[in-house]
C-alpha atoms as a PDB file:
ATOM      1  CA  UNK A   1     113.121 147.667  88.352  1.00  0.00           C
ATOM      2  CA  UNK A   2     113.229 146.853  92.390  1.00  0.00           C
ATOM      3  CA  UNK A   3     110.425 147.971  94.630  1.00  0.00           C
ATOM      4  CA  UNK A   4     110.951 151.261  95.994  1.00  0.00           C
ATOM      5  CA  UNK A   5     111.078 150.332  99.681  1.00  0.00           C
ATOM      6  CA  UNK A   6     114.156 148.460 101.192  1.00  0.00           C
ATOM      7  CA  UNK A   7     112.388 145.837 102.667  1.00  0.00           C
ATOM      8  CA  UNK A   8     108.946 144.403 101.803  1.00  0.00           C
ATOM      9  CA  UNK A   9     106.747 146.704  99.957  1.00  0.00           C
ATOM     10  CA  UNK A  10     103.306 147.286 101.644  1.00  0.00           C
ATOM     11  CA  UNK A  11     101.869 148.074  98.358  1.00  0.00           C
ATOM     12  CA  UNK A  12     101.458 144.436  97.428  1.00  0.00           C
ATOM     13  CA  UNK A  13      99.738 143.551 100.706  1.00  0.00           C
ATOM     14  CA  UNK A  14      96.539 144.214  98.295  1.00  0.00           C
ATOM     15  CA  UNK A  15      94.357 140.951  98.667  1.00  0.00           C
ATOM     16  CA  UNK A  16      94.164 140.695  94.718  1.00  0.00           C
ATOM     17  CA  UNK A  17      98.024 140.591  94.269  1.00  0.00           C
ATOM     18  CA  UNK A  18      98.475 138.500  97.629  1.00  0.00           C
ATOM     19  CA  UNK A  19      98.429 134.989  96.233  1.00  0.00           C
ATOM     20  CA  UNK A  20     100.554 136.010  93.676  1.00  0.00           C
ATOM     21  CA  UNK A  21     103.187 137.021  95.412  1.00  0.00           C
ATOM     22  CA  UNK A  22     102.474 134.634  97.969  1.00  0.00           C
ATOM     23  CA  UNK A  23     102.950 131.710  95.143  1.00  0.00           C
ATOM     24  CA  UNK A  24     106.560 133.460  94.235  1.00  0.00           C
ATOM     25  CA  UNK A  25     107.912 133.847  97.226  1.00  0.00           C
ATOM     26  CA  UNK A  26     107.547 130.092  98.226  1.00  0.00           C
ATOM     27  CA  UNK A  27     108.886 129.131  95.057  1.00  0.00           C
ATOM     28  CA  UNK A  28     111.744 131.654  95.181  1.00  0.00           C
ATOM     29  CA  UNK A  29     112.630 130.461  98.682  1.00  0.00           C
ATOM     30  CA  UNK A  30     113.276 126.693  97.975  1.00  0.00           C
ATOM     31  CA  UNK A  31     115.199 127.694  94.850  1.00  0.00           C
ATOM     32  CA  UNK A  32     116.732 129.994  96.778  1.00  0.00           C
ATOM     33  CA  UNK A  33     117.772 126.695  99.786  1.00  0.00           C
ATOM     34  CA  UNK A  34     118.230 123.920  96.835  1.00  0.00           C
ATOM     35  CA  UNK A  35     121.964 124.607  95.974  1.00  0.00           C
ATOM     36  CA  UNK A  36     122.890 125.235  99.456  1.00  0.00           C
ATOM     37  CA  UNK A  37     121.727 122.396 100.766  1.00  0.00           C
ATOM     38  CA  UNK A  38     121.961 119.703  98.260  1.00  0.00           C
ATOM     39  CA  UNK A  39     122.846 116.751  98.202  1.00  0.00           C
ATOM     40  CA  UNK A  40     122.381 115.654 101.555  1.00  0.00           C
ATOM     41  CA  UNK A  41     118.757 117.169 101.768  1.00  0.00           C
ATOM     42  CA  UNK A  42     116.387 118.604  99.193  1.00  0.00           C
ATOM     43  CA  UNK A  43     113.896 121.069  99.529  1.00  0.00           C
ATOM     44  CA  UNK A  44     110.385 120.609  98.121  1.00  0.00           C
ATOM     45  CA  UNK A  45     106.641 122.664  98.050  1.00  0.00           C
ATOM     46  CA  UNK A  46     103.954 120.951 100.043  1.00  0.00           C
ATOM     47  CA  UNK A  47     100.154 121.809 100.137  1.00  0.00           C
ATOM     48  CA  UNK A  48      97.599 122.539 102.613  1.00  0.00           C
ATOM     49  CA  UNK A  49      93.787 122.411 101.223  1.00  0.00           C
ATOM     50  CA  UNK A  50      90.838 123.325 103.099  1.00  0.00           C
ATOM     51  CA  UNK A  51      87.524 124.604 101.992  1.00  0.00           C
ATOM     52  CA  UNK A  52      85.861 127.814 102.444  1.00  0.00           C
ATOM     53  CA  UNK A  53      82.382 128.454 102.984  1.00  0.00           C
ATOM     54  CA  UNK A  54      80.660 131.693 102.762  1.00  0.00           C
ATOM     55  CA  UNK A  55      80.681 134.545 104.258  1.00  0.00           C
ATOM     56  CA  UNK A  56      84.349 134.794 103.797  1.00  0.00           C
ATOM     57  CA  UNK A  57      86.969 137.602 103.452  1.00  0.00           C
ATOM     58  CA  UNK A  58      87.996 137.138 100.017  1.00  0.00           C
ATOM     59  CA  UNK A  59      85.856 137.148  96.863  1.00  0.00           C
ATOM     60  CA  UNK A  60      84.747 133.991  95.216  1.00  0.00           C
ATOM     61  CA  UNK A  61      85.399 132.926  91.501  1.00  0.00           C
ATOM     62  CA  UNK A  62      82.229 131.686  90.699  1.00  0.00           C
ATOM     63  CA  UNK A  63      79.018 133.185  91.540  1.00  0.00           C
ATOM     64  CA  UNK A  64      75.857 131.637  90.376  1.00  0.00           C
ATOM     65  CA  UNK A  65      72.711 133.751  89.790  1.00  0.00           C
ATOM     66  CA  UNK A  66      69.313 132.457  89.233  1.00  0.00           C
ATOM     67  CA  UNK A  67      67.012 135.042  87.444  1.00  0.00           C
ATOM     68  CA  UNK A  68      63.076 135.136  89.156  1.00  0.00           C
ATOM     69  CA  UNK A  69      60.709 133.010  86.832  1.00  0.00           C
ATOM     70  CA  UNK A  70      58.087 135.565  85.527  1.00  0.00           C
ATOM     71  CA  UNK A  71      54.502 134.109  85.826  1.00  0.00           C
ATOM     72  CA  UNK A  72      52.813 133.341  82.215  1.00  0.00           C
ATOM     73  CA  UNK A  73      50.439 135.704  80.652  1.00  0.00           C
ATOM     74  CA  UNK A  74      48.986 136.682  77.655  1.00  0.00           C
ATOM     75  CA  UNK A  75      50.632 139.862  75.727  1.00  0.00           C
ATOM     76  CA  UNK A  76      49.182 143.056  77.389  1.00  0.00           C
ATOM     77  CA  UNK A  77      47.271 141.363  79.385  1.00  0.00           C
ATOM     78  CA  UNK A  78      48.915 142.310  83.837  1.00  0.00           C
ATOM     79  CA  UNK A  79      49.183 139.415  86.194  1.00  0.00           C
ATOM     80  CA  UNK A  80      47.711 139.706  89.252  1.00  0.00           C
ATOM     81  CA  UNK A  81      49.811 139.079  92.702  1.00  0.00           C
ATOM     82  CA  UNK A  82      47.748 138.248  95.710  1.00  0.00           C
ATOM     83  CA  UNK A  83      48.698 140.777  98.966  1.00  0.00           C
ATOM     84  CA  UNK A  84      49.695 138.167 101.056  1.00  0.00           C
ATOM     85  CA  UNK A  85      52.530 136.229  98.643  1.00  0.00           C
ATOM     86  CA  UNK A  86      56.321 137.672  97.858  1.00  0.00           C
ATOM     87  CA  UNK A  87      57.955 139.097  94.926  1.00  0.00           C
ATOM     88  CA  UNK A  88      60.105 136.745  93.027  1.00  0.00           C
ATOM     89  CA  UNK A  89      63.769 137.311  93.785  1.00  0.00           C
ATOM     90  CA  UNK A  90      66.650 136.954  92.360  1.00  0.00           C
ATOM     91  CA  UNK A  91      68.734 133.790  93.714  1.00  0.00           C
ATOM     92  CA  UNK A  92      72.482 134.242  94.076  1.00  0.00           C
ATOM     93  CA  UNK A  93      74.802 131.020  95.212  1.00  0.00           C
ATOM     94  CA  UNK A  94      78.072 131.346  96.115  1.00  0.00           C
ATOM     95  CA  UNK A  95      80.085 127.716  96.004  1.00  0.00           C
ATOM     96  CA  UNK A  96      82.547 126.614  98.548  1.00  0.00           C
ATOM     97  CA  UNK A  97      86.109 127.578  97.382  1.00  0.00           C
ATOM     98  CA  UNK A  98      89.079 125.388  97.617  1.00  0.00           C
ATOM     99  CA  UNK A  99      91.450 127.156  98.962  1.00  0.00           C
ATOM    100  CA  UNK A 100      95.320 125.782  98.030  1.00  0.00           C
ATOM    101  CA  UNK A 101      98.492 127.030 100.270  1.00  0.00           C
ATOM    102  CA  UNK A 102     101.775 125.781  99.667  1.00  0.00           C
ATOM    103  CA  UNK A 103     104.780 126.025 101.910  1.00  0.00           C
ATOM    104  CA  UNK A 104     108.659 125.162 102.135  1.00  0.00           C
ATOM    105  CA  UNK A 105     109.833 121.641 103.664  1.00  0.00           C
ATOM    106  CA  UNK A 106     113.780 120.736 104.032  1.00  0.00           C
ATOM    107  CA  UNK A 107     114.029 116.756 103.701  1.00  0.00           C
ATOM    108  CA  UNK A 108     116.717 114.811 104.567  1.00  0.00           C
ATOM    109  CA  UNK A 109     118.177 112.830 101.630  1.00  0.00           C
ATOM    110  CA  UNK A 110     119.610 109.669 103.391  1.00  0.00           C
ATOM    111  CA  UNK A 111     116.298 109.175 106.001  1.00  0.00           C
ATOM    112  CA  UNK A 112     113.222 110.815 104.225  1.00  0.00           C
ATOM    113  CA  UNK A 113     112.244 112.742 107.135  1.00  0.00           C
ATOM    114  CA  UNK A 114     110.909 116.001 106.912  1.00  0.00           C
ATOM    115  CA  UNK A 115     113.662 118.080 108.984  1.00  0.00           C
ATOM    116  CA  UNK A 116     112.450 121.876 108.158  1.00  0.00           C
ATOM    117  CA  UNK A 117     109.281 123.343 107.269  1.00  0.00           C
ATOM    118  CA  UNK A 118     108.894 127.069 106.121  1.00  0.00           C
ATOM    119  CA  UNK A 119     105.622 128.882 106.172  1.00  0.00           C
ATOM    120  CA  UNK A 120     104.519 132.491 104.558  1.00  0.00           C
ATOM    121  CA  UNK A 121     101.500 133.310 106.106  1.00  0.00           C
ATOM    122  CA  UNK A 122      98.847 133.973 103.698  1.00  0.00           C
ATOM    123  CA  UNK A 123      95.178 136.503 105.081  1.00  0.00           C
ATOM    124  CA  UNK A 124      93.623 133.265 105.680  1.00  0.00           C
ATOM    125  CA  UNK A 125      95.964 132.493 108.511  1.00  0.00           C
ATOM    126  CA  UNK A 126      95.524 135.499 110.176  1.00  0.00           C
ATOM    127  CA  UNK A 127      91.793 135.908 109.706  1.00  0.00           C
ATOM    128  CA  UNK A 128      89.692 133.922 112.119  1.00  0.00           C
ATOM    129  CA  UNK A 129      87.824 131.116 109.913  1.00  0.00           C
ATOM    130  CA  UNK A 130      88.828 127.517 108.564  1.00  0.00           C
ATOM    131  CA  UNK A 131      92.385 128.683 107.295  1.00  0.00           C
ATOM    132  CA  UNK A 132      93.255 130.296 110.750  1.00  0.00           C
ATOM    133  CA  UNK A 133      92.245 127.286 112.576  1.00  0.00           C
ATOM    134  CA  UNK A 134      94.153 124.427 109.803  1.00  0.00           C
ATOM    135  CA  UNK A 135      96.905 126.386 110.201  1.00  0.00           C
ATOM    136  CA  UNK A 136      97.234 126.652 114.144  1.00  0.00           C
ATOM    137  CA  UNK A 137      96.520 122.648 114.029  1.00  0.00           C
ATOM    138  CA  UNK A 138      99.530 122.282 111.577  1.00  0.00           C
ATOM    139  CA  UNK A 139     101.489 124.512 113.915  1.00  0.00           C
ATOM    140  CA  UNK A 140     100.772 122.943 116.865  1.00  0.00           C
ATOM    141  CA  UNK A 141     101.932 119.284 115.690  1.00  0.00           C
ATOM    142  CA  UNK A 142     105.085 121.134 114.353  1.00  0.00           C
ATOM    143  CA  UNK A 143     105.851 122.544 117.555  1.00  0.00           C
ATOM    144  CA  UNK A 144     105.103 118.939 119.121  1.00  0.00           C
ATOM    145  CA  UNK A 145     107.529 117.017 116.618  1.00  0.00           C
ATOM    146  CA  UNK A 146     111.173 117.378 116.416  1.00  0.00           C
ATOM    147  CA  UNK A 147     110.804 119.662 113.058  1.00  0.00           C
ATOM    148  CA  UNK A 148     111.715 123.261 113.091  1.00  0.00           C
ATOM    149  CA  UNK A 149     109.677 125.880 112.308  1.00  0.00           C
ATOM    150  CA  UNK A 150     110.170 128.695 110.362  1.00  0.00           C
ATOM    151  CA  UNK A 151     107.555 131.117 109.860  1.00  0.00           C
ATOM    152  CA  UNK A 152     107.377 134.404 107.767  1.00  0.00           C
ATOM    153  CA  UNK A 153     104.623 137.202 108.428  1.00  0.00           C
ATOM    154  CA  UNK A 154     104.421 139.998 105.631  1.00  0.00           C
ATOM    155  CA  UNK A 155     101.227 140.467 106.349  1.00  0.00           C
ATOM    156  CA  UNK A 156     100.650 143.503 108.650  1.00  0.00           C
ATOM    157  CA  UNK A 157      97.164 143.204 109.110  1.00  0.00           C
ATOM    158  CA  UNK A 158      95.049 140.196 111.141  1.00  0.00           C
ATOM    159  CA  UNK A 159      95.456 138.355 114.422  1.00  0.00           C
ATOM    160  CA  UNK A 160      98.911 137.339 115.477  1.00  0.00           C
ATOM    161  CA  UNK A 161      99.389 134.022 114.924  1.00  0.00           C
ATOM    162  CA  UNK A 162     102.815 133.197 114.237  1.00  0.00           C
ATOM    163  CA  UNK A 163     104.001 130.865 117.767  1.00  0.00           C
ATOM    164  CA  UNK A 164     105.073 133.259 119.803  1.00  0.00           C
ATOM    165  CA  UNK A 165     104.227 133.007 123.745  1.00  0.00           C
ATOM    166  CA  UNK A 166     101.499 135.714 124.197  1.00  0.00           C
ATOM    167  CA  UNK A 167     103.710 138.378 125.801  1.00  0.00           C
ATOM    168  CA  UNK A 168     106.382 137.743 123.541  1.00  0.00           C
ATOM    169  CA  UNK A 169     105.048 140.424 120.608  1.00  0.00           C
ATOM    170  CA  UNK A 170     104.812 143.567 123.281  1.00  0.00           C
ATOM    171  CA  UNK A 171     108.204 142.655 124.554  1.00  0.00           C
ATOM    172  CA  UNK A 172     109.992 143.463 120.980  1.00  0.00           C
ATOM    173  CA  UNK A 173     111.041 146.567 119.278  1.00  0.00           C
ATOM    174  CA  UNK A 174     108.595 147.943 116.794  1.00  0.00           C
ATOM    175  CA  UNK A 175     107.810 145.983 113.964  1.00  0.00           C
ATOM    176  CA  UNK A 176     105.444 145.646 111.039  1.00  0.00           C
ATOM    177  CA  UNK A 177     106.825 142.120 109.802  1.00  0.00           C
ATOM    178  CA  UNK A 178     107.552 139.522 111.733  1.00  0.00           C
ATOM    179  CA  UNK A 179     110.238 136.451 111.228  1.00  0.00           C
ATOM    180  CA  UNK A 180     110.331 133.256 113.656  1.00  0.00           C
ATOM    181  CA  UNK A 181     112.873 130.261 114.003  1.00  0.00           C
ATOM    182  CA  UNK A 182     111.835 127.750 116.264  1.00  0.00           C
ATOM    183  CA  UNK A 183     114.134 125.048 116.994  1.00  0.00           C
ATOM    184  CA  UNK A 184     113.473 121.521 118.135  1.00  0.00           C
ATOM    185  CA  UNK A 185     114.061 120.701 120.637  1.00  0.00           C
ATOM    186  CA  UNK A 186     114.604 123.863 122.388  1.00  0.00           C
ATOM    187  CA  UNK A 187     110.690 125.190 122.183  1.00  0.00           C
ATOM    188  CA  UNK A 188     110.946 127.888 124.692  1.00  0.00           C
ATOM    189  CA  UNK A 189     113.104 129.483 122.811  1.00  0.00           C
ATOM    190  CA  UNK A 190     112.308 131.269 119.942  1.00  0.00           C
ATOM    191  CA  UNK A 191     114.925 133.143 117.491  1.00  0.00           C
ATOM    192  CA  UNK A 192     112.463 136.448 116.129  1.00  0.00           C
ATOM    193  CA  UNK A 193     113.401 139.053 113.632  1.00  0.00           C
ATOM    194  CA  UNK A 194     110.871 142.713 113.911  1.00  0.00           C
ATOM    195  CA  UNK A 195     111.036 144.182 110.820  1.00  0.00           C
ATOM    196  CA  UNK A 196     110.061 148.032 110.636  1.00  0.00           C
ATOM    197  CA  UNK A 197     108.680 149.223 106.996  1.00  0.00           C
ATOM    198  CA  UNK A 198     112.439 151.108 106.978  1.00  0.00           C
ATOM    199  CA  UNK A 199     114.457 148.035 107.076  1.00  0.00           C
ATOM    200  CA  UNK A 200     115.662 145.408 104.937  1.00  0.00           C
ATOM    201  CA  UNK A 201     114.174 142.028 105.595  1.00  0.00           C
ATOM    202  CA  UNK A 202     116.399 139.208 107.375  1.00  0.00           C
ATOM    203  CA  UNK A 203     119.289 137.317 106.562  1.00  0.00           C
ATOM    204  CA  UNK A 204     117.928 133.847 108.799  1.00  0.00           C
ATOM    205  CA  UNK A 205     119.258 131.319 110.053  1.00  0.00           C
ATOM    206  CA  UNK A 206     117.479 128.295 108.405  1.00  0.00           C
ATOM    207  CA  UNK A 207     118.082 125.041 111.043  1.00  0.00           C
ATOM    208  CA  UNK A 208     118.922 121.474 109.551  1.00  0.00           C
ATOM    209  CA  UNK A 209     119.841 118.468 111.096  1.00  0.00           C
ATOM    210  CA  UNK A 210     121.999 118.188 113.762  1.00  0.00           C
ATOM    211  CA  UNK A 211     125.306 118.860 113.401  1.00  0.00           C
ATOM    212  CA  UNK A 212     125.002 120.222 110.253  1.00  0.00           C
ATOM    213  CA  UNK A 213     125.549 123.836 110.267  1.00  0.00           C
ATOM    214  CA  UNK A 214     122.506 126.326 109.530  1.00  0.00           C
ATOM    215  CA  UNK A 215     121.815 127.309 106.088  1.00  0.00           C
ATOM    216  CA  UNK A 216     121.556 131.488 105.593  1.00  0.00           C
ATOM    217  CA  UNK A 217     117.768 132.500 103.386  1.00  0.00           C
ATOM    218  CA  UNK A 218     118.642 135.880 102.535  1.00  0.00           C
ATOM    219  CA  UNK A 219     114.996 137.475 102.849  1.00  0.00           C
ATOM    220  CA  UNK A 220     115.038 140.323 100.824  1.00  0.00           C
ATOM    221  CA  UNK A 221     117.011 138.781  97.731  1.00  0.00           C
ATOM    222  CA  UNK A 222     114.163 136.465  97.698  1.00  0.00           C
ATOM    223  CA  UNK A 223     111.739 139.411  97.934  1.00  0.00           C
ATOM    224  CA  UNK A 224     113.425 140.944  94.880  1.00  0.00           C
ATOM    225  CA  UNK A 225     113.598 138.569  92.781  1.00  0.00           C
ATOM    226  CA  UNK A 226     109.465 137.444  93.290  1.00  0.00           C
ATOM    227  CA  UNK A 227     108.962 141.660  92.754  1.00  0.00           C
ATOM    228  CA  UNK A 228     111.453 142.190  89.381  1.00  0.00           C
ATOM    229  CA  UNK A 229     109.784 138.330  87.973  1.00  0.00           C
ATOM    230  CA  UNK A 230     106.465 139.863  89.019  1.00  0.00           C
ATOM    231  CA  UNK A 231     106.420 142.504  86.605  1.00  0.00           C
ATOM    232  CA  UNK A 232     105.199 144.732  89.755  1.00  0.00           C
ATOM    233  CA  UNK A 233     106.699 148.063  89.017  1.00  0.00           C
ATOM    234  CA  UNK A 234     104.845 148.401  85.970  1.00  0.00           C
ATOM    235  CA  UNK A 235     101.299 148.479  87.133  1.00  0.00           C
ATOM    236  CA  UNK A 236     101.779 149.740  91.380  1.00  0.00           C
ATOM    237  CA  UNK A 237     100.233 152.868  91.788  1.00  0.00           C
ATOM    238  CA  UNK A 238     102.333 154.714  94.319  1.00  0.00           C
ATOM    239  CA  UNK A 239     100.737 158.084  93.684  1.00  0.00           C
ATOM    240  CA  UNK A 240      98.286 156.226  95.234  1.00  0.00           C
ATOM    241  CA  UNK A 241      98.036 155.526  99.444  1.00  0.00           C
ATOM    242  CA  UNK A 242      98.715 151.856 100.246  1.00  0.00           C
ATOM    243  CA  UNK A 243      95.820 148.966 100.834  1.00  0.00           C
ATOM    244  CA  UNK A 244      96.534 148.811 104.484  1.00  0.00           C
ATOM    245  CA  UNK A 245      96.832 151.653 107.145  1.00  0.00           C
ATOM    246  CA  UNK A 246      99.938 153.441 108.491  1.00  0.00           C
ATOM    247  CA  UNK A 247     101.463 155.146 110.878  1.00  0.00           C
ATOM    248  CA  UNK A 248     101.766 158.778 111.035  1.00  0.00           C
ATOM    249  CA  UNK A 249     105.569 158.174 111.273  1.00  0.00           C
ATOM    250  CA  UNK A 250     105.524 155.383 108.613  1.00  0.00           C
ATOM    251  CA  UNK A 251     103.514 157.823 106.346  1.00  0.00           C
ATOM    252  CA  UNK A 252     106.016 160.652 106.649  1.00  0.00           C
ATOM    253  CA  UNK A 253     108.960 157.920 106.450  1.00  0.00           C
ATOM    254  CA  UNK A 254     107.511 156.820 103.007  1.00  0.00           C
ATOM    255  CA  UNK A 255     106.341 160.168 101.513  1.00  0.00           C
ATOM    256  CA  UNK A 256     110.036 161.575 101.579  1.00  0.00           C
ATOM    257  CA  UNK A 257     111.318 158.031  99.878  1.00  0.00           C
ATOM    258  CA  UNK A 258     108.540 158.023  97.049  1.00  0.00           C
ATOM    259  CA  UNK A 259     109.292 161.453  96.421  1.00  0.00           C
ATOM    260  CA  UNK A 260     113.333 161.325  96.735  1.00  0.00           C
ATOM    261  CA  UNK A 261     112.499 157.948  94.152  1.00  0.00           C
ATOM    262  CA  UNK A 262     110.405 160.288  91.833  1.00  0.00           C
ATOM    263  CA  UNK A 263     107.299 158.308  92.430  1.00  0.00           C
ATOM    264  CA  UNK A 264     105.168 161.530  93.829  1.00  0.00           C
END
């Protein structure tokens, strides 16, 4: 069963679902390149690690908790606690977390070189912290090299932070996803797609090596296919209002599709 929206689905912006999704939709889009653009480059999953220490946004696996020690008496017989010294607490520790995010890189075959990379921002990019800042430095020496850049933004909460000049977000039409192709050489210019909640995503433009013609990433069939192998439909509450807020507009928009879908 497809997601009830045409485009992406805000209901799986929820930060327990994220990674998920954020896993598939990786995966789906180099399987989704590989056929296309084989055999005279291949497209492969990197990784970017980085450690989080606490406080963070998102919830750690482990937490340790040390019980207080009670002080040694006999049976029925109370322990005296001088004024001046503190109650025993409990002690809670909360590790570091390694933190794993893959993303999309075209190679070419012939040279090895690393022609393409694709990126799906994950919270952690757009949340100020060790994530934000790993990723900016990996965009930065992107934007330096003579790679292209393609960046995808389902996320509609956070900072911006996919390379756009700073007045290039008010200058577009409204949007709640955001798309970018930036081409080497040609930095200061930067190929965008705004994606209203209404709307299909993209079919992009994916830049190889020159002259070799672009290959087309059809957005949404990739979106599909990570929501039907996700097995989403059958738990999504959509009774229920999404994890992240919306416009007055946006709310009307998707009350009269949930109920025309009989999901209200």
């Amino acid at each position: 069963m497809p997601s009830p929206f045409p485009g992406m689905d805000p209901y799986l912006e929820e930060p327990t679902l994220w990674p998920d999704v954020h896993q598939s939709l990786v995966t789906y889009i180099r399987d989704a390149l590989q056929p296309q653009i084989r055999p005279r480059y291949h497209a492969r999953i990197g990784e970017r690690l980085y450690i989080v220490e606490v406080p963070h946004l998102f919830y750690p696996d482990v937490v340790l908790v040390r019980r207080p020690v009670p002080a040694m008496a006999p049976v029925g017989v109370e322990v005296a606690v001088a004024p001046s010294k503190a109650d025993a607490p409990f002690r809670i520790t909360i590790p570091p977390v390694e933190y794993r995010e893959p993303f999309v890189e075209i190679v070419h075959t012939a040279g090895g070189e690393v022609v393409t990379v694709i990126e799906v921002l994950s919270p952690s990019n757009k949340t100020p912290g060790e994530g934000h800042r790993l990723y900016r430095q990996k965009q930065k020496e992107v934007l330096r090299s003579n790679v292209h850049l393609v960046e995808i933004d389902l996320l509609s909460q956070g900072i911006p932070t996919i390379a756009l000049p700073e007045g290039g977000f008010p200058s577009l039409p409204p949007w709640r996803y955001l798309v970018s192709v930036s081409r080497a050489p040609h930095r200061h210019e930067f190929e965008v797609y705004p994606v209203p909640l209404s709307k299909r995503l993209p079919r992009l433009g994916v830049p190889l090596k020159e002259p070799d013609p672009d290959v087309v990433l059809d957005l949404q069939a990739v979106f599909t296919r990570c929501y039907d192998n996700g097995g989403y439909a059958d738990f999504l509450d959509y009774r229920r209002q999404p994890p992240v807020p919306l416009s007055q507009e946006e709310k009307d928009w998707m009350e009269k599709l949930l109920r025309e879908k009989g999901l209200r």
